[in-house]
C-alpha atoms as a PDB file:
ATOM      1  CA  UNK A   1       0.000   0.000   0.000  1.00  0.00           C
ATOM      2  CA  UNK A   2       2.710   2.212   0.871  1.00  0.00           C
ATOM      3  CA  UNK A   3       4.636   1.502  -2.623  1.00  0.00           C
ATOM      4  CA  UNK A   4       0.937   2.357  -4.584  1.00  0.00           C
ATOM      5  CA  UNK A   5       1.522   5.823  -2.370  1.00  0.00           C
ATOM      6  CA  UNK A   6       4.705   6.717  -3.572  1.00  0.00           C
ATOM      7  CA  UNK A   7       4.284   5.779  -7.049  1.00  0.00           C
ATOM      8  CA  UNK A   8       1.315   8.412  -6.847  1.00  0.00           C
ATOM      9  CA  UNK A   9       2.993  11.043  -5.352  1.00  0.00           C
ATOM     10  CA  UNK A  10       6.033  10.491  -7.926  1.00  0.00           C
ATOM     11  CA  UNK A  11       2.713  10.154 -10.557  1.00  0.00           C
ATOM     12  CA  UNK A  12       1.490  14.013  -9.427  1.00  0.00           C
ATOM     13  CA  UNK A  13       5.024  15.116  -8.356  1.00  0.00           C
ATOM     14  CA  UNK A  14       6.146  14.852 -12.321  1.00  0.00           C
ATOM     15  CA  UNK A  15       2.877  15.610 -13.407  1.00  0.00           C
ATOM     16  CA  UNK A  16       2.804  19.148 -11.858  1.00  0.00           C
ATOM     17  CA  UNK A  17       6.799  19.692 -12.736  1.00  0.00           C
ATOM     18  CA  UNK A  18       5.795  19.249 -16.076  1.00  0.00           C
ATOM     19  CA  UNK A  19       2.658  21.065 -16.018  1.00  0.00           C
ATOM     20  CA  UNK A  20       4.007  24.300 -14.283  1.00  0.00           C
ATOM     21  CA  UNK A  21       7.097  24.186 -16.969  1.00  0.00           C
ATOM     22  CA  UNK A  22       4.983  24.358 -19.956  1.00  0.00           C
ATOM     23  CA  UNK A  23       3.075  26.959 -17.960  1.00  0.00           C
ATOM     24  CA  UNK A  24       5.928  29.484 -17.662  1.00  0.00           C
ATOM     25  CA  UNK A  25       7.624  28.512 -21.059  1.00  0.00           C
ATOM     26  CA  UNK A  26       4.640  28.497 -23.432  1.00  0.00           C
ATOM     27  CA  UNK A  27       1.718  29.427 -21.902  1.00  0.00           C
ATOM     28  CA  UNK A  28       3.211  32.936 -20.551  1.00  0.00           C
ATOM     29  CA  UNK A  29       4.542  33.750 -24.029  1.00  0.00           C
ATOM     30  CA  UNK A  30       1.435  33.145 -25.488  1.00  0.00           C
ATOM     31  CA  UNK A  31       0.243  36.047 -26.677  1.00  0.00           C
ATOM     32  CA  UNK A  32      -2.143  35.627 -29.675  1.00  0.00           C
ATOM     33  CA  UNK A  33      -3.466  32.919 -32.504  1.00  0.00           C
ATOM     34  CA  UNK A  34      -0.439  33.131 -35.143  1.00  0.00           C
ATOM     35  CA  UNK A  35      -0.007  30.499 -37.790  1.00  0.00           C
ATOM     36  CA  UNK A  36       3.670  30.884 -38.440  1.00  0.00           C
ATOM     37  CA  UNK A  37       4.445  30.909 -34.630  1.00  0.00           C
ATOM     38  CA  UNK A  38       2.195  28.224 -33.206  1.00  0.00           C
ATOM     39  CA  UNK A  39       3.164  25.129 -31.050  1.00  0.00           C
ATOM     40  CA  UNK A  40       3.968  22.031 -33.265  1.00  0.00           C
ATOM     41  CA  UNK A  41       1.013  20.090 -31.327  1.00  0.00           C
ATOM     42  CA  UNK A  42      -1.362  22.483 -32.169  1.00  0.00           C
ATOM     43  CA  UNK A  43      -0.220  22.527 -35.841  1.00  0.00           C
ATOM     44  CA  UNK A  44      -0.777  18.693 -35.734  1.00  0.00           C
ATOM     45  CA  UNK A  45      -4.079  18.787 -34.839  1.00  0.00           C
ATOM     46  CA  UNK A  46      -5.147  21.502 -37.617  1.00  0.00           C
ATOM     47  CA  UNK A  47      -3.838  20.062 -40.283  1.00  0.00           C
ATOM     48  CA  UNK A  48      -4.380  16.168 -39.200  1.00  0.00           C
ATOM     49  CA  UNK A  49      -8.018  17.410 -37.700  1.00  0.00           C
ATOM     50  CA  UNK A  50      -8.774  20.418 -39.324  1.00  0.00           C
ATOM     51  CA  UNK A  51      -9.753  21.856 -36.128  1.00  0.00           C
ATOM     52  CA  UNK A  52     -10.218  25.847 -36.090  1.00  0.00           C
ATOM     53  CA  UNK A  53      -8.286  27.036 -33.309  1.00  0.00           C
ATOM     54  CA  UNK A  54      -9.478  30.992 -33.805  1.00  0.00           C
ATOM     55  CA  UNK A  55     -13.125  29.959 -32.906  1.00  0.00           C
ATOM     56  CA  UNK A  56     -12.246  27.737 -29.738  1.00  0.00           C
ATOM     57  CA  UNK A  57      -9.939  29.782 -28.394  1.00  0.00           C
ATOM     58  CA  UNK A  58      -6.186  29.837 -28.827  1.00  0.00           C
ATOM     59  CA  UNK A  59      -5.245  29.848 -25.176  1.00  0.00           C
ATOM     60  CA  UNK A  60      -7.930  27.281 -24.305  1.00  0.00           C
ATOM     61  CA  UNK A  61      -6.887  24.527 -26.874  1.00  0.00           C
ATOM     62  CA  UNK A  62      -3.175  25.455 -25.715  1.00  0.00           C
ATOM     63  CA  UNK A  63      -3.823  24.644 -22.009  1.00  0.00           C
ATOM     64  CA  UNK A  64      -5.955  21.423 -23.034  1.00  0.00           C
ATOM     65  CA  UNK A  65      -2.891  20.159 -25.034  1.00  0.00           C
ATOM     66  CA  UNK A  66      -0.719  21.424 -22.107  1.00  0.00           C
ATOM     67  CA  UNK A  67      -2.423  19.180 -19.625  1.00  0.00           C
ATOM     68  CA  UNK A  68      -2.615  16.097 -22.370  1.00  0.00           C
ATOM     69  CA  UNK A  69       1.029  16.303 -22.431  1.00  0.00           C
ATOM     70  CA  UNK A  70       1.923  16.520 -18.727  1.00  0.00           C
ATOM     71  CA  UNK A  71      -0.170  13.469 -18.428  1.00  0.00           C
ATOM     72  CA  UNK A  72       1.359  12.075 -20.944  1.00  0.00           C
ATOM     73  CA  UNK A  73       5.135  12.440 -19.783  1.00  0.00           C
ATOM     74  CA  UNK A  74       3.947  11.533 -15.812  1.00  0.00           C
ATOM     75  CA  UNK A  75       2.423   8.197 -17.230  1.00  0.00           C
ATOM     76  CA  UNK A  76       5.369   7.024 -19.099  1.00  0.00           C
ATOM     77  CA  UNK A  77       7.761   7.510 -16.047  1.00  0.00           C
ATOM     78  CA  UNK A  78       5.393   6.183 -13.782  1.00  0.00           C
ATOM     79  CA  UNK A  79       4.956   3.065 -16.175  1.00  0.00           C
ATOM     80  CA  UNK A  80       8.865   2.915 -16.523  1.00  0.00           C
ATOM     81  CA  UNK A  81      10.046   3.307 -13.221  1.00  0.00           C
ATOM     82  CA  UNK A  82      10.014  -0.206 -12.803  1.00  0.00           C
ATOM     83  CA  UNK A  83      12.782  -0.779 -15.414  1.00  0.00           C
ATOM     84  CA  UNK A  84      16.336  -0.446 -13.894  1.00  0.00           C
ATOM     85  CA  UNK A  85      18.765  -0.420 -16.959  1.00  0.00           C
ATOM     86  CA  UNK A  86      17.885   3.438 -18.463  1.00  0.00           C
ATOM     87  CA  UNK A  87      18.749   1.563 -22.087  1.00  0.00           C
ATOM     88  CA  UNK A  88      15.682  -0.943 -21.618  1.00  0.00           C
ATOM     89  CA  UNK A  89      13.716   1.880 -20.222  1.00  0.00           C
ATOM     90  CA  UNK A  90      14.218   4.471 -23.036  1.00  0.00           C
ATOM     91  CA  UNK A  91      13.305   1.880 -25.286  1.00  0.00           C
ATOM     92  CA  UNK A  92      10.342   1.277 -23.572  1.00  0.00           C
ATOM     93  CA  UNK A  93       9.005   4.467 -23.606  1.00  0.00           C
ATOM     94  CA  UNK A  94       9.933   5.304 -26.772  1.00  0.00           C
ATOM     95  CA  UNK A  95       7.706   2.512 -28.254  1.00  0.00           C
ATOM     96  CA  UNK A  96       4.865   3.758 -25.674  1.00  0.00           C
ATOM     97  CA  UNK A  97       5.286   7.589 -26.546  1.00  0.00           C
ATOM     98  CA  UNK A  98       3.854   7.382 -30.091  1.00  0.00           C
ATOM     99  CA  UNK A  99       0.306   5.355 -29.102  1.00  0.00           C
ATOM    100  CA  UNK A 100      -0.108   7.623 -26.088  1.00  0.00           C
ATOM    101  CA  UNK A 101       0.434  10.969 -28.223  1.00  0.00           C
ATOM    102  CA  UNK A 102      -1.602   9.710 -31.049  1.00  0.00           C
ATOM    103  CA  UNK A 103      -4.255   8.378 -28.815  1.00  0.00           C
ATOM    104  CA  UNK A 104      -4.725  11.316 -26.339  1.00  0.00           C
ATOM    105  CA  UNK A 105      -4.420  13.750 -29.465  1.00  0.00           C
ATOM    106  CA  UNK A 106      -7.313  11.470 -31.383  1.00  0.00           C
ATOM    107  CA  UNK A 107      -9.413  12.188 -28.446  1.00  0.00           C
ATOM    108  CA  UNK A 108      -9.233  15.717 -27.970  1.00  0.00           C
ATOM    109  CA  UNK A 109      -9.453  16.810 -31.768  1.00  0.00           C
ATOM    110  CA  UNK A 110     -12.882  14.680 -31.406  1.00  0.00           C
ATOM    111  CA  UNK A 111     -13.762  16.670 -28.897  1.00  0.00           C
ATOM    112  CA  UNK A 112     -13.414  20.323 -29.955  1.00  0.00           C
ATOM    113  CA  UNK A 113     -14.627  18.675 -33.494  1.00  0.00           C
ATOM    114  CA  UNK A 114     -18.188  17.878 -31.707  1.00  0.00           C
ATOM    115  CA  UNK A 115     -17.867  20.913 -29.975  1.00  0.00           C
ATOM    116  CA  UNK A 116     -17.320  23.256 -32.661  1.00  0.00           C
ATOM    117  CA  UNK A 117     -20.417  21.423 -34.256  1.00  0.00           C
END
């Protein structure tokens, strides 16, 4: 019980790390919707989804895909903490890194997709 509590904390420990970096870094310098300057995981879902970030909301789809990927990056050192060589382990969540993106991404463009509807 006491392992399942640590590998939470170290779960919401990385999660927030991550979160409050890509606060500060991109969020802050957000200023407005620009098509030359946007984030490349906001250019992936326009052109793969066609979704129209200027009726959304810039800052709004930029703080969903903020949270996606500090989920993202918590999960895959939470699922390879258990992996001692750091070879084996980068391996590991190299393979996982490209389901979970896709995956997480497919979701969200479905979302604002039946939203914007």
């Amino acid at each position: 019980m006491v392992e399942l509590a640590k590998i939470a904390l170290e779960f919401v420990g990385v999660f927030l790390i991550v979160y409050l970096g890509y606060y500060f870094f991109i969020y802050k310098k957000a200023k407005r919707f620009d098509r030359k300057k946007m984030p490349t995981n906001i250019k992936y879902l326009v052109f793969k989804y066609n979704i129209n970030v200027v009726k959304i909301g810039y800052k709004r789809v930029l703080k969903t895909l903020m949270f996606c990927d500090s989920f993202i990056v918590a999960l895959l050192f939470s699922v390879t903490r258990f992996v001692d060589n750091i070879y084996i382990r980068l391996i590991i969540a190299f393979i996982l890194i490209f389901p979970l993106f896709a995956g997480i991404y497919h979701l969200v463009a479905m979302h604002y997709k039946k939203e914007s509807e």
